[in-house]
PDB file of N, CA and C in Angstrom:
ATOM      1  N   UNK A   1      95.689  86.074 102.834  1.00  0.00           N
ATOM      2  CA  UNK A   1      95.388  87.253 103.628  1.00  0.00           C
ATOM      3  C   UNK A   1      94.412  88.183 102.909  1.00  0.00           C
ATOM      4  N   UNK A   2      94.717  88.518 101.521  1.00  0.00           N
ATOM      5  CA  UNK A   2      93.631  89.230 101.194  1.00  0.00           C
ATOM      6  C   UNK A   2      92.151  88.773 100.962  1.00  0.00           C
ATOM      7  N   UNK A   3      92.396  87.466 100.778  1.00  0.00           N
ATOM      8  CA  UNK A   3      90.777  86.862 100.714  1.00  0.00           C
ATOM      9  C   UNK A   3      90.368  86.752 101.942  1.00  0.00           C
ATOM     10  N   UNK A   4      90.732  87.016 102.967  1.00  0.00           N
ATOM     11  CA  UNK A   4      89.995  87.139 104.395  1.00  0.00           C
ATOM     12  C   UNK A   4      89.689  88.589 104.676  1.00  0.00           C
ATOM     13  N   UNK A   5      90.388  89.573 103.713  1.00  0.00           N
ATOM     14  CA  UNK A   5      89.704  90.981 104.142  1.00  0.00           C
ATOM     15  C   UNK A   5      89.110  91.063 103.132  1.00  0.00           C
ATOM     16  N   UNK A   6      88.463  90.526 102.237  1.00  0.00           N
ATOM     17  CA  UNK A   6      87.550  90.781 101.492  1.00  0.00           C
ATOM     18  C   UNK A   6      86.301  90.292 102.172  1.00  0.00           C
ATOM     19  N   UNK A   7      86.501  88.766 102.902  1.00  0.00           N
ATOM     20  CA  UNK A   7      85.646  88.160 103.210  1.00  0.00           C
ATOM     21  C   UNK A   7      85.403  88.727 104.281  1.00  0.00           C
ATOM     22  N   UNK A   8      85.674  89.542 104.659  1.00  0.00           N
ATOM     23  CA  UNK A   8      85.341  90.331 106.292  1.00  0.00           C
ATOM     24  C   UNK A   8      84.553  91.859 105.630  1.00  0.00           C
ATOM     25  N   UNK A   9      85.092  91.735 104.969  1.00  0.00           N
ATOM     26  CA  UNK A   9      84.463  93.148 104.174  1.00  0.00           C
ATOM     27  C   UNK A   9      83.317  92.988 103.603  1.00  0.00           C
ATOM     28  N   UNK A  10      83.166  92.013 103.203  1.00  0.00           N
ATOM     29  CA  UNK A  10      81.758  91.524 102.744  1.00  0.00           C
ATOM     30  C   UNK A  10      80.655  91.390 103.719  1.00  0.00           C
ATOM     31  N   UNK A  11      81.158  90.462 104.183  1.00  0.00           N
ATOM     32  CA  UNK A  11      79.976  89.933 106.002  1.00  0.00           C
ATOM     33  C   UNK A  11      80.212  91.503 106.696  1.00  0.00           C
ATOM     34  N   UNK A  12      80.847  92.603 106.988  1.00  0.00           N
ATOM     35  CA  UNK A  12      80.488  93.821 107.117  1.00  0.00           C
ATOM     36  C   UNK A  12      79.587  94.711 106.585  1.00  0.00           C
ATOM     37  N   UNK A  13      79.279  94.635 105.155  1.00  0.00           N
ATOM     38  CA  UNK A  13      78.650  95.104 104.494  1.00  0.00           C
ATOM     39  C   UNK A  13      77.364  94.292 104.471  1.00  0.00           C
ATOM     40  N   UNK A  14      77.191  93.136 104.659  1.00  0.00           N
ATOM     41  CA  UNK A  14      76.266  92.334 104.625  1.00  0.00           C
ATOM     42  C   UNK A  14      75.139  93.295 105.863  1.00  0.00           C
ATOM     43  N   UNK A  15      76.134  92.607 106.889  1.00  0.00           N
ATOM     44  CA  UNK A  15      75.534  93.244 108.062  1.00  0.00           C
ATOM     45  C   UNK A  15      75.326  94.468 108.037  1.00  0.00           C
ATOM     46  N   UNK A  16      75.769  95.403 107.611  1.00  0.00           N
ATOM     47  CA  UNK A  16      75.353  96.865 107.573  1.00  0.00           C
ATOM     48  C   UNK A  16      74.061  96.765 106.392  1.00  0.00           C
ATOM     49  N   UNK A  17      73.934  96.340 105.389  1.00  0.00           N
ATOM     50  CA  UNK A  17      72.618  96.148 104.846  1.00  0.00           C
ATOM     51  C   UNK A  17      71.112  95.766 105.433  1.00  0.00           C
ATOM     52  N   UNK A  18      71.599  94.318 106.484  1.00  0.00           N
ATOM     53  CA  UNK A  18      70.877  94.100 106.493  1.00  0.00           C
ATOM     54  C   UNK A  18      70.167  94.496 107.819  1.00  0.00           C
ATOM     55  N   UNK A  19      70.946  95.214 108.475  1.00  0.00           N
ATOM     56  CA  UNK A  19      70.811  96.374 109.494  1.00  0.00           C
ATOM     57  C   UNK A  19      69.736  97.032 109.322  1.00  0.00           C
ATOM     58  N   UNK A  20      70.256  98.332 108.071  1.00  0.00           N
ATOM     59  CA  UNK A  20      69.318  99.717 107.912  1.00  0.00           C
ATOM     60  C   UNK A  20      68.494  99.333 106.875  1.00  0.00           C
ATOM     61  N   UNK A  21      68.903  99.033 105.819  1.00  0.00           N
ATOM     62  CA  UNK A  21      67.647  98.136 104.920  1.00  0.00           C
ATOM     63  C   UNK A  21      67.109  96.899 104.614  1.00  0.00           C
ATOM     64  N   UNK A  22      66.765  96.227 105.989  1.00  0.00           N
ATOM     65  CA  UNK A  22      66.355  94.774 106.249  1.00  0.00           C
ATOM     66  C   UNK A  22      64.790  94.481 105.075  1.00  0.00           C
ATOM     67  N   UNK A  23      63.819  95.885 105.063  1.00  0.00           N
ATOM     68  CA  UNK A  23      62.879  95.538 103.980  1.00  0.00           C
ATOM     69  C   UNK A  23      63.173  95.306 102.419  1.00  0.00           C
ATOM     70  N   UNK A  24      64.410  96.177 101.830  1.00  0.00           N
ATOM     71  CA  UNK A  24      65.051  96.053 100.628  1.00  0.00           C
ATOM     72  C   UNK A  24      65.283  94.400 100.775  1.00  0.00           C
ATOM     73  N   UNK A  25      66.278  94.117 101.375  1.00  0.00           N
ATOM     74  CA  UNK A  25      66.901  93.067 101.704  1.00  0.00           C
ATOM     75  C   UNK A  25      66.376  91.878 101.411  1.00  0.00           C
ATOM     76  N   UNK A  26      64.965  91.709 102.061  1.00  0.00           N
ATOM     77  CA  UNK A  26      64.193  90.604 102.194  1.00  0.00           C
ATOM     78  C   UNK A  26      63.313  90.527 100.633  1.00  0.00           C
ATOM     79  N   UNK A  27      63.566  91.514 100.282  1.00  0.00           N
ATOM     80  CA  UNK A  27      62.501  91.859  99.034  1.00  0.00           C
ATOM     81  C   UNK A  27      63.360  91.407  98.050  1.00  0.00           C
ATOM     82  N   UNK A  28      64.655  91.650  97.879  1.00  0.00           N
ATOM     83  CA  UNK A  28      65.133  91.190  96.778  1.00  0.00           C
ATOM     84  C   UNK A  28      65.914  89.574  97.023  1.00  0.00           C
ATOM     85  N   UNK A  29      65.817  89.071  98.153  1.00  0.00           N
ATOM     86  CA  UNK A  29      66.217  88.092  98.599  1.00  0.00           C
ATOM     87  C   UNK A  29      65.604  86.173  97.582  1.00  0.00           C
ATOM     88  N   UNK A  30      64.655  86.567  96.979  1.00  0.00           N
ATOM     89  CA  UNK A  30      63.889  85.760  96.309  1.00  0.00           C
ATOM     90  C   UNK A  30      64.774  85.426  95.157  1.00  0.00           C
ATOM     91  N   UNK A  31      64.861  87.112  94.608  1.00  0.00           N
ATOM     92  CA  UNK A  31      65.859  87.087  93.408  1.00  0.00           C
ATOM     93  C   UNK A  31      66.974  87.103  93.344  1.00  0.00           C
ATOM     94  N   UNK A  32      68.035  87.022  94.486  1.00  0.00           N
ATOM     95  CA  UNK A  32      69.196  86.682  94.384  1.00  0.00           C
ATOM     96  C   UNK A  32      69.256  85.379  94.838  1.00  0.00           C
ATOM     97  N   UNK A  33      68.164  84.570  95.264  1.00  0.00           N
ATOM     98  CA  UNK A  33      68.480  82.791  95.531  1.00  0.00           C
ATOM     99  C   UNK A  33      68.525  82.468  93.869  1.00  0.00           C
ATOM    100  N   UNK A  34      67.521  83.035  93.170  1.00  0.00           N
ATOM    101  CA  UNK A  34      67.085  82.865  91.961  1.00  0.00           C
ATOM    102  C   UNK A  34      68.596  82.912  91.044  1.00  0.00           C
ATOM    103  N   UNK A  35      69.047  84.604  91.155  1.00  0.00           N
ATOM    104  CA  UNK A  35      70.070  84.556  90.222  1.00  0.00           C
ATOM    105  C   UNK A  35      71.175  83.706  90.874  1.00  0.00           C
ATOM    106  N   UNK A  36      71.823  82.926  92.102  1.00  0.00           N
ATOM    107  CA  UNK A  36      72.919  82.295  92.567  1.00  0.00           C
ATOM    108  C   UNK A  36      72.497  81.072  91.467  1.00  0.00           C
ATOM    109  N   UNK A  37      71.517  80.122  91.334  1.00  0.00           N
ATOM    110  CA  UNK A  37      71.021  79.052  91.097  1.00  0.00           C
ATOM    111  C   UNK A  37      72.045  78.973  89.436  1.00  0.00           C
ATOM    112  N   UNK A  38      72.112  79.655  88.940  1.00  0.00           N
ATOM    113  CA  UNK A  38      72.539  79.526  87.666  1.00  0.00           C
ATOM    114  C   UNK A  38      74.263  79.838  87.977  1.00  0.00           C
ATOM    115  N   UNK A  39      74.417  80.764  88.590  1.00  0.00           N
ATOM    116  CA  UNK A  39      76.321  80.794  89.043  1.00  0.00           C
ATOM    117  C   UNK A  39      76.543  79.538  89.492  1.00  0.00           C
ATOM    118  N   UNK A  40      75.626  79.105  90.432  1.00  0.00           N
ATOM    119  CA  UNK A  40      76.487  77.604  91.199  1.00  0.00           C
ATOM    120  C   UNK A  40      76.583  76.647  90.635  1.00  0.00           C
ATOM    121  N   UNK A  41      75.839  76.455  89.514  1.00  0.00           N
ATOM    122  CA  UNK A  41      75.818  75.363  88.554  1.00  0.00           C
ATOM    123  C   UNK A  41      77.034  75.571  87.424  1.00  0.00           C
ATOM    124  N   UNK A  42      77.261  76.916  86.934  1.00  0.00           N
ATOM    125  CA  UNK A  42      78.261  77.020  86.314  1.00  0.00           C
ATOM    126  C   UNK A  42      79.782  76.741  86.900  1.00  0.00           C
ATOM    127  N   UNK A  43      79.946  77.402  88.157  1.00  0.00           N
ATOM    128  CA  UNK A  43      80.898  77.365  88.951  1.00  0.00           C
ATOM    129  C   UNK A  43      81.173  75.970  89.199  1.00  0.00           C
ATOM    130  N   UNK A  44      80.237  75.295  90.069  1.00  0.00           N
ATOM    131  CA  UNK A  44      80.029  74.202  91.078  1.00  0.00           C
ATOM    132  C   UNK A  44      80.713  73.063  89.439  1.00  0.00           C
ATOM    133  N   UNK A  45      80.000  72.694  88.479  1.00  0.00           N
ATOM    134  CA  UNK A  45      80.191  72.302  87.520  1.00  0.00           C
ATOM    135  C   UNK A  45      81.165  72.337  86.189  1.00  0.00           C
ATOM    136  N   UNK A  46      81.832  73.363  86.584  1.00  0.00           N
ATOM    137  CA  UNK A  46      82.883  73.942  85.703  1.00  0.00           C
ATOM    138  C   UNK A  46      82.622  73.757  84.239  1.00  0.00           C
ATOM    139  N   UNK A  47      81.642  74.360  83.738  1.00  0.00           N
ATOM    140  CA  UNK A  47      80.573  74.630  82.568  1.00  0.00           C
ATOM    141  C   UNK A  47      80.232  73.802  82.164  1.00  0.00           C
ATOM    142  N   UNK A  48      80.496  72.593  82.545  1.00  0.00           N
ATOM    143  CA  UNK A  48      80.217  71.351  81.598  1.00  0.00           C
ATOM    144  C   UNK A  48      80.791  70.947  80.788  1.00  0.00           C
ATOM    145  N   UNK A  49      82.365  71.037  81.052  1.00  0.00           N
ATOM    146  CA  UNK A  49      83.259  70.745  80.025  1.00  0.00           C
ATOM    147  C   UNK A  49      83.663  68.975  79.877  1.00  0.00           C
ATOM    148  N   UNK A  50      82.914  68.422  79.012  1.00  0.00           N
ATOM    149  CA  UNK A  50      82.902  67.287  79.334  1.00  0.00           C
ATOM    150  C   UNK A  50      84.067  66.532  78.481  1.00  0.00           C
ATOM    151  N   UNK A  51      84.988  67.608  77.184  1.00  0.00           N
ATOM    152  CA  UNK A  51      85.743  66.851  76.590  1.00  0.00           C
ATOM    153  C   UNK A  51      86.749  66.680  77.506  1.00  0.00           C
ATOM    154  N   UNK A  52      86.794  67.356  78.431  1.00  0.00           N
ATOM    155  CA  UNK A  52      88.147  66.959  79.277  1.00  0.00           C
ATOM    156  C   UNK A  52      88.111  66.294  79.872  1.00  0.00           C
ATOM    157  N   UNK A  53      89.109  65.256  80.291  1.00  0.00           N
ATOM    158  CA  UNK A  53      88.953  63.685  81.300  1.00  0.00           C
ATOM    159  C   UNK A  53      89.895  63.805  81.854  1.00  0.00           C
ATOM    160  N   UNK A  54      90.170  63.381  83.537  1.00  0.00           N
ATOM    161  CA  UNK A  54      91.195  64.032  83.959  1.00  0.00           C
ATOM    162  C   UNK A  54      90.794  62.313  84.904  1.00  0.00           C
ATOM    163  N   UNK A  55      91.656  61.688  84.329  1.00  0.00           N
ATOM    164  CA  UNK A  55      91.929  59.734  85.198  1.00  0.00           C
ATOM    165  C   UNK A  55      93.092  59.977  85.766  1.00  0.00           C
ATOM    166  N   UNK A  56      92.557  59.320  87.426  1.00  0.00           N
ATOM    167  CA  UNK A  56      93.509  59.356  88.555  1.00  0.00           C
ATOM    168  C   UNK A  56      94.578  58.115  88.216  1.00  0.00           C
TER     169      UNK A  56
END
């Protein structure tokens, strides 16, 4: 439950951004594909922890 009012709270705020400051928005939009690129790899990858082996 609370991760759905965050996640509603977010896409609210999204939308209210990209509402009244759609030129901000688009302008920094380059650099937040830019900065995700390095979270998703950490995340997506779980740092690269390769000593751990986890056999089904």
């Amino acid at each position: 439950m609370p991760g759905l009012l965050v996640t509603l709270a977010l896409a609210a705020l999204g939308a209210y951004l990209l509402a009244t400051h759609t030129g901000h928005v688009l302008w920094a939009l380059p650099y937040l594909l830019l900065l995700a690129c390095p979270l998703m790899h950490l995340f997506m990858h779980r740092g690269h922890r390769h000593d751990v082996r986890h056999d089904g």
